[in-house]
C-alpha atoms as a PDB file:
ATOM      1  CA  UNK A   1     -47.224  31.590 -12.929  1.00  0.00           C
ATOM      2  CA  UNK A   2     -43.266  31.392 -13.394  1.00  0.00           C
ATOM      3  CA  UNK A   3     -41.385  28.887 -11.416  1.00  0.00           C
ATOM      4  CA  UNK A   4     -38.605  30.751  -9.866  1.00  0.00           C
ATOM      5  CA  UNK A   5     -35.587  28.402  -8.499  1.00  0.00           C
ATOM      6  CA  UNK A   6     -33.096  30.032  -5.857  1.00  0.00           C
ATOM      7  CA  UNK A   7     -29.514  30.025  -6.752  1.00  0.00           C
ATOM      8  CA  UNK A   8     -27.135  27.640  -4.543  1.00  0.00           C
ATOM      9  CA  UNK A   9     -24.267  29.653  -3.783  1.00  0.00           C
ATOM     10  CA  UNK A  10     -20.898  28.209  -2.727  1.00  0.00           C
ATOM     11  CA  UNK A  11     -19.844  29.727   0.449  1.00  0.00           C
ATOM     12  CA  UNK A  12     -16.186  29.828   1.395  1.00  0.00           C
ATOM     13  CA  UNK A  13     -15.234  27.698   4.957  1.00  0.00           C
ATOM     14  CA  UNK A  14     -13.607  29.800   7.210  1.00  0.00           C
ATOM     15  CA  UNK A  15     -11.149  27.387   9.605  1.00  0.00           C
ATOM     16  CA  UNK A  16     -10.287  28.363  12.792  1.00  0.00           C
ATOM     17  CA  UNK A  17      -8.354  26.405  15.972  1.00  0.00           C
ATOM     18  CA  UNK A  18      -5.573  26.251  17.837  1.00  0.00           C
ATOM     19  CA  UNK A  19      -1.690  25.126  17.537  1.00  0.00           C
ATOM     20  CA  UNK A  20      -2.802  22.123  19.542  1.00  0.00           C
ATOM     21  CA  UNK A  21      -5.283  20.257  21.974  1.00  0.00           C
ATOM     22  CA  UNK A  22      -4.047  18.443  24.469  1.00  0.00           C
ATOM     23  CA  UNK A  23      -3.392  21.007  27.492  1.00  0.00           C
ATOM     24  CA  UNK A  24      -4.789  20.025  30.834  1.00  0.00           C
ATOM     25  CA  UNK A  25      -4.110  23.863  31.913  1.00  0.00           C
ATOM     26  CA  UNK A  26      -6.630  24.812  29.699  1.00  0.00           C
ATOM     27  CA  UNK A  27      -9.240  23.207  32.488  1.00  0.00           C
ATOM     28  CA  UNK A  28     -11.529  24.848  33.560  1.00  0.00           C
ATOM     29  CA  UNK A  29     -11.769  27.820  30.887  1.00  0.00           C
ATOM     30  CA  UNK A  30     -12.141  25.538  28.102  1.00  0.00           C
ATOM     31  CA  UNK A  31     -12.019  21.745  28.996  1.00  0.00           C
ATOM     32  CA  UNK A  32     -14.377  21.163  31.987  1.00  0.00           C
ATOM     33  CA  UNK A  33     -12.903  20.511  35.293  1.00  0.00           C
ATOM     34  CA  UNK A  34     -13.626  17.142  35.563  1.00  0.00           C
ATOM     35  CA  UNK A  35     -13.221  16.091  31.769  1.00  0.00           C
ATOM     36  CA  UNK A  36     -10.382  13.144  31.518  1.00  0.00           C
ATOM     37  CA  UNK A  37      -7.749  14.181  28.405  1.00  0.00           C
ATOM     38  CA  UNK A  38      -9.074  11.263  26.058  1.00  0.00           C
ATOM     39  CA  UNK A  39     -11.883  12.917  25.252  1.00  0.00           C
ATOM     40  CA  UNK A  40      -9.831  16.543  24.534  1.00  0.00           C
ATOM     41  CA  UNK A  41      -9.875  16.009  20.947  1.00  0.00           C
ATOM     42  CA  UNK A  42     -13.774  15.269  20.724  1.00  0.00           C
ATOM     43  CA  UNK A  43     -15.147  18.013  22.545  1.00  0.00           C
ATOM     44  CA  UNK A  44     -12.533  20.674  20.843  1.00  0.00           C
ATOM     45  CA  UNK A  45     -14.293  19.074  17.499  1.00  0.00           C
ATOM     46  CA  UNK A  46     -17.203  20.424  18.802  1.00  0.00           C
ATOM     47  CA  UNK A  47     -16.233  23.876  19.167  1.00  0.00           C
ATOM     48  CA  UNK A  48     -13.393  24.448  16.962  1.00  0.00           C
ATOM     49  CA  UNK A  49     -12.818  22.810  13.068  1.00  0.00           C
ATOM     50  CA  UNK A  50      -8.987  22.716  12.778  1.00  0.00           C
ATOM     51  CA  UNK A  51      -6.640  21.966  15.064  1.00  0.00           C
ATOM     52  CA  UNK A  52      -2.375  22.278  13.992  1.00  0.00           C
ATOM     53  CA  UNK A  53      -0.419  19.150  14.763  1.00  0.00           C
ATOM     54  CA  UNK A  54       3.323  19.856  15.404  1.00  0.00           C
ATOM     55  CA  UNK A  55       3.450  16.563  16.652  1.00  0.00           C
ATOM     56  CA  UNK A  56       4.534  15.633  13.278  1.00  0.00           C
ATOM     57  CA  UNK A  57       7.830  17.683  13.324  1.00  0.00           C
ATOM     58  CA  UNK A  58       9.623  15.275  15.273  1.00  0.00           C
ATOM     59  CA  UNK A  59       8.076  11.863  14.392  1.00  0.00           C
ATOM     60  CA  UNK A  60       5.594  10.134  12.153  1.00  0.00           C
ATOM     61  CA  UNK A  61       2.226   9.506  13.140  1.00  0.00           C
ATOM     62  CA  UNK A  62       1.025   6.086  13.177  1.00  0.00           C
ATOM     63  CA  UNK A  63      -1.917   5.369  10.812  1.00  0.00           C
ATOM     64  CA  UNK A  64      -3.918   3.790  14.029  1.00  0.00           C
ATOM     65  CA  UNK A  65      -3.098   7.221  15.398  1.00  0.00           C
ATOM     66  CA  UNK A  66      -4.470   9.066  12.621  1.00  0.00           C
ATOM     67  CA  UNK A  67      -8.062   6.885  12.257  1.00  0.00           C
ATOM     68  CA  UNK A  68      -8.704   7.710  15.654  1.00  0.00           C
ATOM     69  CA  UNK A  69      -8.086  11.322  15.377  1.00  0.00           C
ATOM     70  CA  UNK A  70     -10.772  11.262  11.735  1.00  0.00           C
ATOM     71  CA  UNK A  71     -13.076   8.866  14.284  1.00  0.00           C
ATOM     72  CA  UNK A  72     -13.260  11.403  17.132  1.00  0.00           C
ATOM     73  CA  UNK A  73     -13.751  14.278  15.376  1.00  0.00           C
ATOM     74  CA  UNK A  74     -16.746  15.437  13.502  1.00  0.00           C
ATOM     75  CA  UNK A  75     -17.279  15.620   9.838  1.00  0.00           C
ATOM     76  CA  UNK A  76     -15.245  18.417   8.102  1.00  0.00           C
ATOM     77  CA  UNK A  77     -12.688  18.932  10.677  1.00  0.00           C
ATOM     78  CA  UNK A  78      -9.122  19.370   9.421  1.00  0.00           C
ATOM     79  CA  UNK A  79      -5.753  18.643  10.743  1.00  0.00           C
ATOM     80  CA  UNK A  80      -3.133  21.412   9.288  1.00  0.00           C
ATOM     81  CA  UNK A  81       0.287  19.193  10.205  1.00  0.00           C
ATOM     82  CA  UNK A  82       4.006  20.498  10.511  1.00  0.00           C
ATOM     83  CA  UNK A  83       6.042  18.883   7.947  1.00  0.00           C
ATOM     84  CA  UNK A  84       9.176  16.516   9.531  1.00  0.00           C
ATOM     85  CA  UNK A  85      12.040  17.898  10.488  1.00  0.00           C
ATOM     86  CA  UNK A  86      14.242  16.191   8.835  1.00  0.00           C
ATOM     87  CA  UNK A  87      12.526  17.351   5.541  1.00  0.00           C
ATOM     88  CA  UNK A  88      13.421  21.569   6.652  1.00  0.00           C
ATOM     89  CA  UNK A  89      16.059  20.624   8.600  1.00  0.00           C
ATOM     90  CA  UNK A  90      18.233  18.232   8.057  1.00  0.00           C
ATOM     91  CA  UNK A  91      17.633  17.511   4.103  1.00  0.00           C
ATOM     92  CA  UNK A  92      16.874  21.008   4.258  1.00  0.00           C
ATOM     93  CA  UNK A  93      14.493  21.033   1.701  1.00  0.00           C
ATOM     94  CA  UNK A  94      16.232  18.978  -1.166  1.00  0.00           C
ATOM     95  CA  UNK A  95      14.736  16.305  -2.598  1.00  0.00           C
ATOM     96  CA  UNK A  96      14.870  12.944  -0.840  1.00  0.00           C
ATOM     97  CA  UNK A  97      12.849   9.557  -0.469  1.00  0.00           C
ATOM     98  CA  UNK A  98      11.665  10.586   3.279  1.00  0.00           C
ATOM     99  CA  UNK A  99       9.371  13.112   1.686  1.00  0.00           C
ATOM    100  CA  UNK A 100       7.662  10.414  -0.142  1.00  0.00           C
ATOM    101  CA  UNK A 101       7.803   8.498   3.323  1.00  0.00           C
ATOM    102  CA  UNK A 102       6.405  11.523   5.317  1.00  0.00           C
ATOM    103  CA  UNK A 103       3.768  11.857   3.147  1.00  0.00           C
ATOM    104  CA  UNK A 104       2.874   8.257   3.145  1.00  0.00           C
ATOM    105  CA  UNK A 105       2.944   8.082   7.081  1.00  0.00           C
ATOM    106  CA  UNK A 106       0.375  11.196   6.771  1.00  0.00           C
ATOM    107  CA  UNK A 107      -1.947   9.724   3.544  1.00  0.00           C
ATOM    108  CA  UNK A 108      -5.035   7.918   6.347  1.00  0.00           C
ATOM    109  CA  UNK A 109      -5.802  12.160   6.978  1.00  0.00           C
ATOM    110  CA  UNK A 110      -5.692  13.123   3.221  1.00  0.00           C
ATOM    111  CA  UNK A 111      -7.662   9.838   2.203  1.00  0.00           C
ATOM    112  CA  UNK A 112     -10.484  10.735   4.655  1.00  0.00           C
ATOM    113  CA  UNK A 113     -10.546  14.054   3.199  1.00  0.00           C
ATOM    114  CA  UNK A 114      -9.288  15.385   6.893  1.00  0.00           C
ATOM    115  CA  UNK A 115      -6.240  16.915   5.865  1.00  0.00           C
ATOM    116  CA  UNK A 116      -5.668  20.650   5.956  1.00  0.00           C
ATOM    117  CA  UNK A 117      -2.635  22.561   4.797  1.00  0.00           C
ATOM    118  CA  UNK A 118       1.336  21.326   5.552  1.00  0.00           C
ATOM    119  CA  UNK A 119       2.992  23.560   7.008  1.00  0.00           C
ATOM    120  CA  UNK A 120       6.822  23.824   6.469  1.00  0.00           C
ATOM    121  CA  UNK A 121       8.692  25.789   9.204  1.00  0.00           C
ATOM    122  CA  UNK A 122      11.933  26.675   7.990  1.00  0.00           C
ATOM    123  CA  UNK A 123      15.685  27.106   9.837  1.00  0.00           C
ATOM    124  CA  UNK A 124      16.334  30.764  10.247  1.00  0.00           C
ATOM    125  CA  UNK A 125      20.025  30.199   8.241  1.00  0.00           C
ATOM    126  CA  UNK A 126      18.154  28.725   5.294  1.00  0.00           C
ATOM    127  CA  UNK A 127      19.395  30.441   2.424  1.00  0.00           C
ATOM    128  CA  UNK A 128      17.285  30.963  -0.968  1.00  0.00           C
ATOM    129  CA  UNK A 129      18.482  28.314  -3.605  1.00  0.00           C
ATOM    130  CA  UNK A 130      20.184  30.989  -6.108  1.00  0.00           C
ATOM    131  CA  UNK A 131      21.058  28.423  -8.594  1.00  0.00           C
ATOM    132  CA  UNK A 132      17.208  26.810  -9.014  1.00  0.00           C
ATOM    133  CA  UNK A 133      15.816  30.113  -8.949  1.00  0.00           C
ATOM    134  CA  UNK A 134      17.994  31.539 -11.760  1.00  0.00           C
ATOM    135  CA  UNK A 135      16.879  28.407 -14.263  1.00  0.00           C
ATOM    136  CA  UNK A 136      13.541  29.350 -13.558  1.00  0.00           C
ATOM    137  CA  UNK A 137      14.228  33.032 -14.091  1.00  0.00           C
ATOM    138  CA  UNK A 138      15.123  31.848 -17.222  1.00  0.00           C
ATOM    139  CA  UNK A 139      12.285  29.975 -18.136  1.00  0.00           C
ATOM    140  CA  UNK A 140      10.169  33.511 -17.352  1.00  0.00           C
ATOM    141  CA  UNK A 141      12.637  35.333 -19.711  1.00  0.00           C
ATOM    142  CA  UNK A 142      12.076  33.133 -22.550  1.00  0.00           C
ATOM    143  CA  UNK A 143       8.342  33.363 -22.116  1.00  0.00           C
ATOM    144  CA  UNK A 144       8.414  37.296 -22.050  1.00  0.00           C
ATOM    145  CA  UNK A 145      10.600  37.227 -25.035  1.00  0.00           C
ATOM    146  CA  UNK A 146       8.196  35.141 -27.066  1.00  0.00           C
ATOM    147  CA  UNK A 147       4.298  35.816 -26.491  1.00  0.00           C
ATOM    148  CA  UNK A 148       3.140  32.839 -28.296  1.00  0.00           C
ATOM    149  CA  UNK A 149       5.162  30.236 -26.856  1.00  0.00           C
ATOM    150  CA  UNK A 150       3.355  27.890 -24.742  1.00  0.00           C
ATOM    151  CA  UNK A 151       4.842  25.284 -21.933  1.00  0.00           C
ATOM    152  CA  UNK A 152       4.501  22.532 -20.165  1.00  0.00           C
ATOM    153  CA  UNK A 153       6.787  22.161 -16.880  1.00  0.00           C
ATOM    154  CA  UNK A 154       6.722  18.490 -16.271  1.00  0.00           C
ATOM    155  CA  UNK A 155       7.657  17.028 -12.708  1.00  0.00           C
ATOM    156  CA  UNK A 156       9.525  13.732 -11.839  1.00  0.00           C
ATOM    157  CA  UNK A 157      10.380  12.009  -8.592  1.00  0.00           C
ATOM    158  CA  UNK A 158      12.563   8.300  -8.388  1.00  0.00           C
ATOM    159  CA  UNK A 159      10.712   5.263  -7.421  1.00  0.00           C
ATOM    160  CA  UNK A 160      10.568   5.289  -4.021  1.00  0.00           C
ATOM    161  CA  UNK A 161       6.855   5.510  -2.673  1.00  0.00           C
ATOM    162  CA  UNK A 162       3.506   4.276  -4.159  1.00  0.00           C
ATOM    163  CA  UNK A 163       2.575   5.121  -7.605  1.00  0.00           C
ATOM    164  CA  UNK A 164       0.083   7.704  -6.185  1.00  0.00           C
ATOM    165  CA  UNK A 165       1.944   9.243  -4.213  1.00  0.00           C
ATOM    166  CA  UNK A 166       4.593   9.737  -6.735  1.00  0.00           C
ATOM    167  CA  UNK A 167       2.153  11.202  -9.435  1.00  0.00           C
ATOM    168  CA  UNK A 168       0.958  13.762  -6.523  1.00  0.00           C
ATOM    169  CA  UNK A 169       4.489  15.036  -5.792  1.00  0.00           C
ATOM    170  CA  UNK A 170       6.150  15.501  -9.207  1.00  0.00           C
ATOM    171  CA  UNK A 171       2.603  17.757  -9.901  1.00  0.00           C
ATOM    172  CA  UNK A 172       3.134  19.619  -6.929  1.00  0.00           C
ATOM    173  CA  UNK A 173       6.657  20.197  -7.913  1.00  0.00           C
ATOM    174  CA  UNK A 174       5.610  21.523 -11.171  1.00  0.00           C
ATOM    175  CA  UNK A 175       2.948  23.426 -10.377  1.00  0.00           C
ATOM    176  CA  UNK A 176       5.379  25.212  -7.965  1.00  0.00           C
ATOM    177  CA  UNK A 177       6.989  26.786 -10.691  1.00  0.00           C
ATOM    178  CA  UNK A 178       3.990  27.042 -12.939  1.00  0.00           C
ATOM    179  CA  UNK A 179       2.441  29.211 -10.177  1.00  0.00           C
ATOM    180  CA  UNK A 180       5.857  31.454  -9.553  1.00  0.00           C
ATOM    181  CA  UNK A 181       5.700  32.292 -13.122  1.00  0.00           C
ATOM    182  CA  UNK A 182       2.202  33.379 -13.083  1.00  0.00           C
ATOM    183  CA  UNK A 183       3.120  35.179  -9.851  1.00  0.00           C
ATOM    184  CA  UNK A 184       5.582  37.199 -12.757  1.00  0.00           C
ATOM    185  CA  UNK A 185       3.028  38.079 -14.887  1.00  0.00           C
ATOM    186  CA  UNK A 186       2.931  34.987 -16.912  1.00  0.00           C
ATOM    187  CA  UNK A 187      -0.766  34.630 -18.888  1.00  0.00           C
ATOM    188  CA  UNK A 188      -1.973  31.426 -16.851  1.00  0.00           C
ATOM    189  CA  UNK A 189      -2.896  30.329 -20.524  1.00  0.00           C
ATOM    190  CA  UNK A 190       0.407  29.874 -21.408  1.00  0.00           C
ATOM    191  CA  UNK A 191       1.589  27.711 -18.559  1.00  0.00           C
ATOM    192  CA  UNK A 192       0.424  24.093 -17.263  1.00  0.00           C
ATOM    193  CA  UNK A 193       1.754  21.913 -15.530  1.00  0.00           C
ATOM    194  CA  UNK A 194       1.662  17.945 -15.513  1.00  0.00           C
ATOM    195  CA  UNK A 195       2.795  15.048 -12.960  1.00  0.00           C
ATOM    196  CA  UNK A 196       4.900  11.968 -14.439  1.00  0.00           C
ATOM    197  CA  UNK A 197       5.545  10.101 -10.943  1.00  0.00           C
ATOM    198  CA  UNK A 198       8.414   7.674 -11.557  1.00  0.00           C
ATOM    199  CA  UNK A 199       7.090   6.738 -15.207  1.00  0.00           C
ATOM    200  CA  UNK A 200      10.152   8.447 -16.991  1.00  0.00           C
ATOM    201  CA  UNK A 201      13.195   7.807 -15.454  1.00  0.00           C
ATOM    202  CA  UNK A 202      16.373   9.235 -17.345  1.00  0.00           C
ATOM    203  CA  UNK A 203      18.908   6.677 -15.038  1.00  0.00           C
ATOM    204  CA  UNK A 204      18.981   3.741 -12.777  1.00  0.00           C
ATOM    205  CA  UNK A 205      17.160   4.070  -9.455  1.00  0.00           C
ATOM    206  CA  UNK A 206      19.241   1.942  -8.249  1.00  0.00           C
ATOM    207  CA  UNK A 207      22.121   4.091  -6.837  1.00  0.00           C
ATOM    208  CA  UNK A 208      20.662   6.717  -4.543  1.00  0.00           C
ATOM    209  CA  UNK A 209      23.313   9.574  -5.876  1.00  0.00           C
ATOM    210  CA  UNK A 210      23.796   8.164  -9.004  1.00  0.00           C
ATOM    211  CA  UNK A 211      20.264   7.720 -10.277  1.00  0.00           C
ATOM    212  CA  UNK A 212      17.351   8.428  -7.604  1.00  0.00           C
ATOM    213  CA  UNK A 213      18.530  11.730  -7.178  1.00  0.00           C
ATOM    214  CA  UNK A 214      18.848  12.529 -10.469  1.00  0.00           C
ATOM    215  CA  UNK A 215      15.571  11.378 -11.638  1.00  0.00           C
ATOM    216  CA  UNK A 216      13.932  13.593  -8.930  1.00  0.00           C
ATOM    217  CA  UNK A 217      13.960  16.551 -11.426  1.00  0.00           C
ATOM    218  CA  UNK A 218      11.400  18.997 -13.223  1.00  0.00           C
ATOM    219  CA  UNK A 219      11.532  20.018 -16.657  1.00  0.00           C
ATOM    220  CA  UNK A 220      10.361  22.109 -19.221  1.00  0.00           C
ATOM    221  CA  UNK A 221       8.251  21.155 -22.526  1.00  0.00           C
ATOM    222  CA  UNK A 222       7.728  23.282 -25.166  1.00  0.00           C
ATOM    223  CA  UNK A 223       3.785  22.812 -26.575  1.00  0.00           C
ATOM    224  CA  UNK A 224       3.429  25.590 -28.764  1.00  0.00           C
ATOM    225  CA  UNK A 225       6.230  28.013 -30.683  1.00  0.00           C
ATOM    226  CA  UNK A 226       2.759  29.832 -31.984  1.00  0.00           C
END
């Protein structure tokens, strides 16, 4: 007789919670009546498996803070956090050594595997950055122009931060642009994108305008002409 073997299927996780736990109003609906707040977080756990911390727009979590929340809550819940303030604020999005820092402060959640998306809640007055999007414009021109041209968008950051770190960011930065260029109609073939960290700095890092700033940068590679 033929041994039949079922498939395993990969099902997608939905994620569901609320902007926020700690609300004593929310007694006796939700919380019980008699339930003290320090054990909020555990019994939402139980019932919801994401939870969005805008604590995190206004100050840095403390890694103590963020091993309790992974120790109170059960396996697979995630923490979707709102980036700093002074990251969509104040540096309004350009580069600078607290997003390394910010990221740091947040790395216990993403190390425990507990960390759901960042969310980045922008100024109403924040204006599109013309300049940056016209050299990538370009970048999609001179792929449409030549359909066997292959590239590599590389991304850099300074030295500020952990290697780690570092490597994560300049990929994300690159990968920003690979994707936007897909977005365009870009074959996904002809576009990849790769992380340096701090490895190739093209000045000092010494001088924050002078050099760190400058080597926070992402570039383009050509792989293959044809």
């Amino acid at each position: 007789m033929r041994e039949i073997h079922a498939a395993t299927i990969n099902m997608p996780t939905l994620y569901a919670g609320t902007s926020g736990f700690a609300y004593p109003a929310w007694k006796p609906e939700f919380y019980p009546e008699k339930m003290p707040s320090k054990k909020f977080l555990s019994y939402y756990s139980e019932r919801l498996n994401a939870v969005e911390v805008n604590y995190t727009f206004r100050r840095l979590p403390s890694a103590s803070t963020l091993e309790k929340w992974v120790a109170e809550t059960r396996a697979g819940f995630v923490f979707p956090l709102k980036a700093h303030m002074r990251i969509t604020h104040i540096q309004r999005l350009k580069p600078s050594e607290f997003t390394n820092v910010f990221f740091q402060a947040i790395d216990p959640l993403r190390s425990a595997r507990r960390l759901g998306p960042v969310l980045f809640q922008l100024p109403p007055a924040l204006k599109c950055d013309e300049a940056l999007l016209a050299e990538v414009e370009k970048i999609l021109e001179l792929l449409k122009s030549n359909e066997h041209l292959k590239v590599q968008i590389n991304g850099h950051t300074d030295n500020t931060g952990n290697v780690t770190m570092n490597k994560t960011l300049s990929l994300k930065r690159a990968s920003s642009v690979v994707d936007y260029l897909i977005s365009k109609g870009v074959d996904a073939n002809r576009v990849s994108a790769k992380g340096f960290g701090s490895e190739r700095p093209i000045v000092s890092n010494d001088d924050e305008e002078g050099g760190r700033e400058i080597n926070r940068r992402t570039e383009i590679e050509i792989i293959s002409a044809g």
